[in-house]
C-alpha atoms as a PDB file:
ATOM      1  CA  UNK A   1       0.000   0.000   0.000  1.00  0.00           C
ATOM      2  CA  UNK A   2       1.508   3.702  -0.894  1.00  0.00           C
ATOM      3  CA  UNK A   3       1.308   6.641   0.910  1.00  0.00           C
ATOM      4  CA  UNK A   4       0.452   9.974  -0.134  1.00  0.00           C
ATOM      5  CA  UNK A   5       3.505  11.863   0.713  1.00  0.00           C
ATOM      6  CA  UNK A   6       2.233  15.188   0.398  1.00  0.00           C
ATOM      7  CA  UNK A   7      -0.744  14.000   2.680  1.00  0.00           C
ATOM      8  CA  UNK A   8       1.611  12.668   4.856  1.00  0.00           C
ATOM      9  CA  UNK A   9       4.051  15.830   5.238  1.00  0.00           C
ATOM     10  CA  UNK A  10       2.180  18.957   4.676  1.00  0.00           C
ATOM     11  CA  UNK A  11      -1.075  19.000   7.173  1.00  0.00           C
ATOM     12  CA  UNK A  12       1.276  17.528  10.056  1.00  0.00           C
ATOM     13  CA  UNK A  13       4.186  20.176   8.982  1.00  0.00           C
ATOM     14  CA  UNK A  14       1.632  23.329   8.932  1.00  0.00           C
ATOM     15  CA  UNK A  15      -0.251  22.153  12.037  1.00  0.00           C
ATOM     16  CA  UNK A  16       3.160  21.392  14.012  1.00  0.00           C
ATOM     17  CA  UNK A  17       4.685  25.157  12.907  1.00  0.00           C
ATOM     18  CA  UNK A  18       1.488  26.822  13.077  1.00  0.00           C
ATOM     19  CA  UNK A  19       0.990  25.305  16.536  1.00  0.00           C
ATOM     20  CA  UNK A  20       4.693  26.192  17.242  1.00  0.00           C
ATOM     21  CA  UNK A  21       3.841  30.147  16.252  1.00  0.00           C
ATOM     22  CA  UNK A  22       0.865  30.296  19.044  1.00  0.00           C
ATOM     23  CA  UNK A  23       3.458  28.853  21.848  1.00  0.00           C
ATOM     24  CA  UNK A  24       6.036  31.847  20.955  1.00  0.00           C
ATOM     25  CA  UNK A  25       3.238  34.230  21.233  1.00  0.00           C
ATOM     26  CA  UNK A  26       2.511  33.010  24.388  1.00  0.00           C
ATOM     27  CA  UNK A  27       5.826  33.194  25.423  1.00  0.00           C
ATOM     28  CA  UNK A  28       6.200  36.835  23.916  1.00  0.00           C
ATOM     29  CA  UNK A  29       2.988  37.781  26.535  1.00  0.00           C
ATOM     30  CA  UNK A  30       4.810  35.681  29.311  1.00  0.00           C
ATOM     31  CA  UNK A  31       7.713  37.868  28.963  1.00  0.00           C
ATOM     32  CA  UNK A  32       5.589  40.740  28.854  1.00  0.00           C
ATOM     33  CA  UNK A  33       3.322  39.846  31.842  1.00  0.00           C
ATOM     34  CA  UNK A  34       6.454  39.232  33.974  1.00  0.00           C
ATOM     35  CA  UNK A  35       8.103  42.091  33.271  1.00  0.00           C
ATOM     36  CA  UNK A  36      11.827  40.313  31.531  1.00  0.00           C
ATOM     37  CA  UNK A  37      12.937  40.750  27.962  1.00  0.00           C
ATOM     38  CA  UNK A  38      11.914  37.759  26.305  1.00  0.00           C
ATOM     39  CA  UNK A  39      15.642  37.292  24.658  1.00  0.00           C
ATOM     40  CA  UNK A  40      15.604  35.053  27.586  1.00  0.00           C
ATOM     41  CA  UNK A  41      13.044  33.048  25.929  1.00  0.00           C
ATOM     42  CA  UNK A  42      14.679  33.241  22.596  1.00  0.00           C
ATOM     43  CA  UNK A  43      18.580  32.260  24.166  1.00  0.00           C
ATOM     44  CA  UNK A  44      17.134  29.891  26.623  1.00  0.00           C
ATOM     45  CA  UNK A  45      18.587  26.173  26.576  1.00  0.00           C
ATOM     46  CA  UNK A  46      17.770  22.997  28.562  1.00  0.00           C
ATOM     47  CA  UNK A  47      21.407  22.033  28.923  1.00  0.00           C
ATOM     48  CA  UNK A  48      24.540  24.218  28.122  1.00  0.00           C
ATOM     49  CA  UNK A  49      25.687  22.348  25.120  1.00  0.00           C
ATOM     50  CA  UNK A  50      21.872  21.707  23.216  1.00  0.00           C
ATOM     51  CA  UNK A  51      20.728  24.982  20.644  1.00  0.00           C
ATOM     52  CA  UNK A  52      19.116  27.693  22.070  1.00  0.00           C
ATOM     53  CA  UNK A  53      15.133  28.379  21.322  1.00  0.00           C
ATOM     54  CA  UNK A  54      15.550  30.284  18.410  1.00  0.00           C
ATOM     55  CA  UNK A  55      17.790  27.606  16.628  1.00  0.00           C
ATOM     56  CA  UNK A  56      15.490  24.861  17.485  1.00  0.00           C
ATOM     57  CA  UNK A  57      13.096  27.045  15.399  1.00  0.00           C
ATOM     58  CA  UNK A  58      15.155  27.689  12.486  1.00  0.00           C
ATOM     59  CA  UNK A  59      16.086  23.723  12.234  1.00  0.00           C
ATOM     60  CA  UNK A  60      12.145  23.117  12.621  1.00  0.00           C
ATOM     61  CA  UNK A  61      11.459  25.426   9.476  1.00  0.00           C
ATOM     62  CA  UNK A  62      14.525  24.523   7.679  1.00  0.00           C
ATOM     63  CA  UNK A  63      12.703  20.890   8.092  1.00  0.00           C
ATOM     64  CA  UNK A  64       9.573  21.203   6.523  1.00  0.00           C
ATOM     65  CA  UNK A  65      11.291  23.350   3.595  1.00  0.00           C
ATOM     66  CA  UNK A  66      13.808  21.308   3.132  1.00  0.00           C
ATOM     67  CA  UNK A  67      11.772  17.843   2.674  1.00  0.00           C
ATOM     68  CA  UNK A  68       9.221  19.532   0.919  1.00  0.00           C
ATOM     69  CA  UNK A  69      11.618  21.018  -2.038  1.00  0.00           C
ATOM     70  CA  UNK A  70      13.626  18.019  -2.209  1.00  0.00           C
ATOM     71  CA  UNK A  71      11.154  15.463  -2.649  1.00  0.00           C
ATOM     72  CA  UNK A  72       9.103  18.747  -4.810  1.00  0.00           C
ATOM     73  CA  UNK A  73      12.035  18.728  -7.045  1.00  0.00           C
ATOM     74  CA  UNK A  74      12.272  22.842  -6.668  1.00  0.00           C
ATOM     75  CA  UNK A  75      14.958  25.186  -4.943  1.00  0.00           C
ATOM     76  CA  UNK A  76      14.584  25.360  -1.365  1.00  0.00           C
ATOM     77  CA  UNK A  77      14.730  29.167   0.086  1.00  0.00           C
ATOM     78  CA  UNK A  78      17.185  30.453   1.623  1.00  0.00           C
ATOM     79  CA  UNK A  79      17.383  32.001   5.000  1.00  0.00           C
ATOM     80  CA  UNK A  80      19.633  33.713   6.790  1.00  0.00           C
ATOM     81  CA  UNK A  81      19.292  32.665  10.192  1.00  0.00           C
ATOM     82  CA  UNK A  82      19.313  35.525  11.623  1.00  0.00           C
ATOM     83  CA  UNK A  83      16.448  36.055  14.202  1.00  0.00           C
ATOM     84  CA  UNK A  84      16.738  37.340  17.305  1.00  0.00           C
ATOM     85  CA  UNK A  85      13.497  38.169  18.530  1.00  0.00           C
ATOM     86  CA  UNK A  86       9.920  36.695  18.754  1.00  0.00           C
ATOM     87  CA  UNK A  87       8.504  38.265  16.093  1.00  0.00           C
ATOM     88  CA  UNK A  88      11.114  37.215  13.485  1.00  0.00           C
ATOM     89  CA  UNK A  89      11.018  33.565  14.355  1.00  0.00           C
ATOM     90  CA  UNK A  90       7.566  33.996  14.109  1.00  0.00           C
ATOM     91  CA  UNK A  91       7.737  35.668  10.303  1.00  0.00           C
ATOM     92  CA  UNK A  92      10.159  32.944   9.516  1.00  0.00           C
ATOM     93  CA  UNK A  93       7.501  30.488  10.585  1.00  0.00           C
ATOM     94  CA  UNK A  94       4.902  32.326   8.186  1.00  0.00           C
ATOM     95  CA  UNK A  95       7.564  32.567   5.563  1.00  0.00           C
ATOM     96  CA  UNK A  96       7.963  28.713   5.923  1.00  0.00           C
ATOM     97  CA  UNK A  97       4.309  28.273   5.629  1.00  0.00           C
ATOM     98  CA  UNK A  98       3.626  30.585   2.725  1.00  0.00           C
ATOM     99  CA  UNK A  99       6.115  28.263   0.940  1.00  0.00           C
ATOM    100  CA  UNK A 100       4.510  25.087   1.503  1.00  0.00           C
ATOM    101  CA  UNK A 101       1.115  26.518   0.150  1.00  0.00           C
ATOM    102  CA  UNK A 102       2.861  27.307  -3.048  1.00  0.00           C
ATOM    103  CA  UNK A 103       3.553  23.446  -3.423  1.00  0.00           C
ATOM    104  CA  UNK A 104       0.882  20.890  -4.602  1.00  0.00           C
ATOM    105  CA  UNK A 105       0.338  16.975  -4.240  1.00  0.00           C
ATOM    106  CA  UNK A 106       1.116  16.766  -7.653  1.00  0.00           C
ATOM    107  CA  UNK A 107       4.831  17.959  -7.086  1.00  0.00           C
ATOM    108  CA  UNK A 108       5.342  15.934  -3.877  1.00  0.00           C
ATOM    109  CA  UNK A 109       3.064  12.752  -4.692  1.00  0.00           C
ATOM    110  CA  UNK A 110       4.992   9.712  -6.560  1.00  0.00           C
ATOM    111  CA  UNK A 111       8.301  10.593  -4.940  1.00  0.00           C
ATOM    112  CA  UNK A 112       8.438   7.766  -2.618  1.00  0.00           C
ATOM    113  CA  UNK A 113      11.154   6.003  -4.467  1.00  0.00           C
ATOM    114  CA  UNK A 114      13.067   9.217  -5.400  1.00  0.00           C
ATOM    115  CA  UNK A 115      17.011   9.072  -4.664  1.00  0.00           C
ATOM    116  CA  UNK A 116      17.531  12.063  -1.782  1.00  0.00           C
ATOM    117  CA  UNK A 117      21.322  12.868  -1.075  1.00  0.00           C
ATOM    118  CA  UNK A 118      22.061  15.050   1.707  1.00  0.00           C
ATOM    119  CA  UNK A 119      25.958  16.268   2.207  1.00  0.00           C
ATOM    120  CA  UNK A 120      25.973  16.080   5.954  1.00  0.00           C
ATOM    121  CA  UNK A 121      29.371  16.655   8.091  1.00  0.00           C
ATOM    122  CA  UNK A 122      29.879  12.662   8.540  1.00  0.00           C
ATOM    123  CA  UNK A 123      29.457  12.504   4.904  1.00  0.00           C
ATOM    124  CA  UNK A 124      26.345  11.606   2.226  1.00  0.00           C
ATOM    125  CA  UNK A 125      23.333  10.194   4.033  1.00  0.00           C
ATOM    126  CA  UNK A 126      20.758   8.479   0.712  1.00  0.00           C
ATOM    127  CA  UNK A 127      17.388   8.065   1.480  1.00  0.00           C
ATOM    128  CA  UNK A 128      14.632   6.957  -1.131  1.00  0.00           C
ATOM    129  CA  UNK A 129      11.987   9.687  -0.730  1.00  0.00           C
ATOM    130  CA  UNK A 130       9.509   7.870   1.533  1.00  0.00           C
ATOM    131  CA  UNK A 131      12.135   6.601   3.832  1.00  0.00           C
ATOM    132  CA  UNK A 132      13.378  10.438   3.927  1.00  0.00           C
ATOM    133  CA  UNK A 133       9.753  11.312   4.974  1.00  0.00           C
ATOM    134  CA  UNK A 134       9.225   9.055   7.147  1.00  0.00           C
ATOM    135  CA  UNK A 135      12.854   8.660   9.098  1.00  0.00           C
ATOM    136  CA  UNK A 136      14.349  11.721   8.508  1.00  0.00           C
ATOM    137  CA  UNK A 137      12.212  15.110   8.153  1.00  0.00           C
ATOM    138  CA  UNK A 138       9.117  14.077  10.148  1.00  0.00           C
ATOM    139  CA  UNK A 139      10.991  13.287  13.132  1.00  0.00           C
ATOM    140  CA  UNK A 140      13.616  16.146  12.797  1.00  0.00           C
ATOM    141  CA  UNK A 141      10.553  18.501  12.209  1.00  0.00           C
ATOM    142  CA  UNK A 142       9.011  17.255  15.134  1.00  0.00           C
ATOM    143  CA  UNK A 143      11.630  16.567  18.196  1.00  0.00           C
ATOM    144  CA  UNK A 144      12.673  20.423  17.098  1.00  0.00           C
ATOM    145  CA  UNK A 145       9.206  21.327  17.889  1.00  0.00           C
ATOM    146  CA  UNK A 146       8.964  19.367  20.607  1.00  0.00           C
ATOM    147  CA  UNK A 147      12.104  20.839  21.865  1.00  0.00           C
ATOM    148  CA  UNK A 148      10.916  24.590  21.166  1.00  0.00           C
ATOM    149  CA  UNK A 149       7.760  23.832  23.213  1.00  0.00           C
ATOM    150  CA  UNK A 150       9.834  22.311  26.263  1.00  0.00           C
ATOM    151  CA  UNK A 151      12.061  25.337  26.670  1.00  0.00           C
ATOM    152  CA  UNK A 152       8.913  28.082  27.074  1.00  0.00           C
ATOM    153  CA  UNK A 153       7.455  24.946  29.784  1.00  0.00           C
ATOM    154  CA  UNK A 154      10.738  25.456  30.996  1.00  0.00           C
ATOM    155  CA  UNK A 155      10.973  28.565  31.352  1.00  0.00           C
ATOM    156  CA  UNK A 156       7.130  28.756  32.772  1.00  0.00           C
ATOM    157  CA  UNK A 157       5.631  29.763  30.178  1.00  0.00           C
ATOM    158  CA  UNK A 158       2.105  28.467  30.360  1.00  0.00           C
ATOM    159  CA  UNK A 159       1.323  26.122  27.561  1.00  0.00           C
ATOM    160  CA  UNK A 160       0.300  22.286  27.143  1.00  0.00           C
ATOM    161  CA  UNK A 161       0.056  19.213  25.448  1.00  0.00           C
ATOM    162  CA  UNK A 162      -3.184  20.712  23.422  1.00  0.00           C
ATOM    163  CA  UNK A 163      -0.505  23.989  22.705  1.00  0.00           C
ATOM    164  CA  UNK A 164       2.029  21.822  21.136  1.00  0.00           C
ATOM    165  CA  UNK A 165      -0.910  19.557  19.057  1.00  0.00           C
ATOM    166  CA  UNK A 166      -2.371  22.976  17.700  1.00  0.00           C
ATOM    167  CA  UNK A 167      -5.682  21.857  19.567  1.00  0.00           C
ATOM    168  CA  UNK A 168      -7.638  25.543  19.365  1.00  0.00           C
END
């Protein structure tokens, strides 16, 4: 039995960043309400050697734009990884979700058993496109998430599991 790999990637991967862009905003009017710059939020960490907040949400985008392009077949944008504040991880969220909208089943559909090479530091990782789906960018996409969410609990901001699922 096939998949549908766009069915498969793109409602999880806009539910899971647009659920992601709600818990910033709450952490934006945690920050507020408690009277501390919420740079704290954006620089805070778990453990001294894991990425701060704000990287976790750049890997997250870079994620779902990624594995959509490359199993699309079209350029993945570029970004410059530069935000620094709520409000631009936030953009860089939309921007990631504008991009997916421009991308239909018809691009992503059929691709299951299309050869994906990614240069990686330890060398080429090769994935057929299903196994890249499935192994690679949904889990990525979502323990970066996952991660994001944990550091506002953390940091006592007040969100839960129905936050992190995009429940409204």
């Amino acid at each position: 039995m096939s998949i549908s790999m766009y069915s498969t990637l793109m409602p999880m991967a806009k539910t899971l960043l647009g659920a992601l862009s709600k818990v910033l905003q709450k952490g934006a009017d945690h920050a507020k309400a408690k009277g501390f710059d919420e740079s704290v939020l954006v620089n805070a960490r778990l453990a001294p050697d894991m990425f701060a907040l704000a990287r976790q949400v750049q890997i997250a985008t870079d994620m779902a734009k990624g594995g959509a392009a490359r199993l699309a077949g079209v350029e993945i944008p570029a970004y410059a990884d530069d935000e620094t504040t709520i409000a631009a991880l936030q953009g860089r969220i939309a921007k990631t979700i504008a991009f997916l909208d421009t991308l239909t089943p018809a691009q992503i559909d059929g691709t299951e058993g299309k050869e994906i090479v990614l240069k990686m530091r330890a060398g080429e990782m090769k994935f057929t496109g299903q196994d890249y789906l499935i192994g690679f960018v949904i889990p990525n996409l979502t323990f970066h998430c996952a991660t994001a969410y944990n550091l506002m609990r953390h940091n006592g901001v007040e969100v839960g599991k129905r936050d992190f699922l995009g429940a409204n």
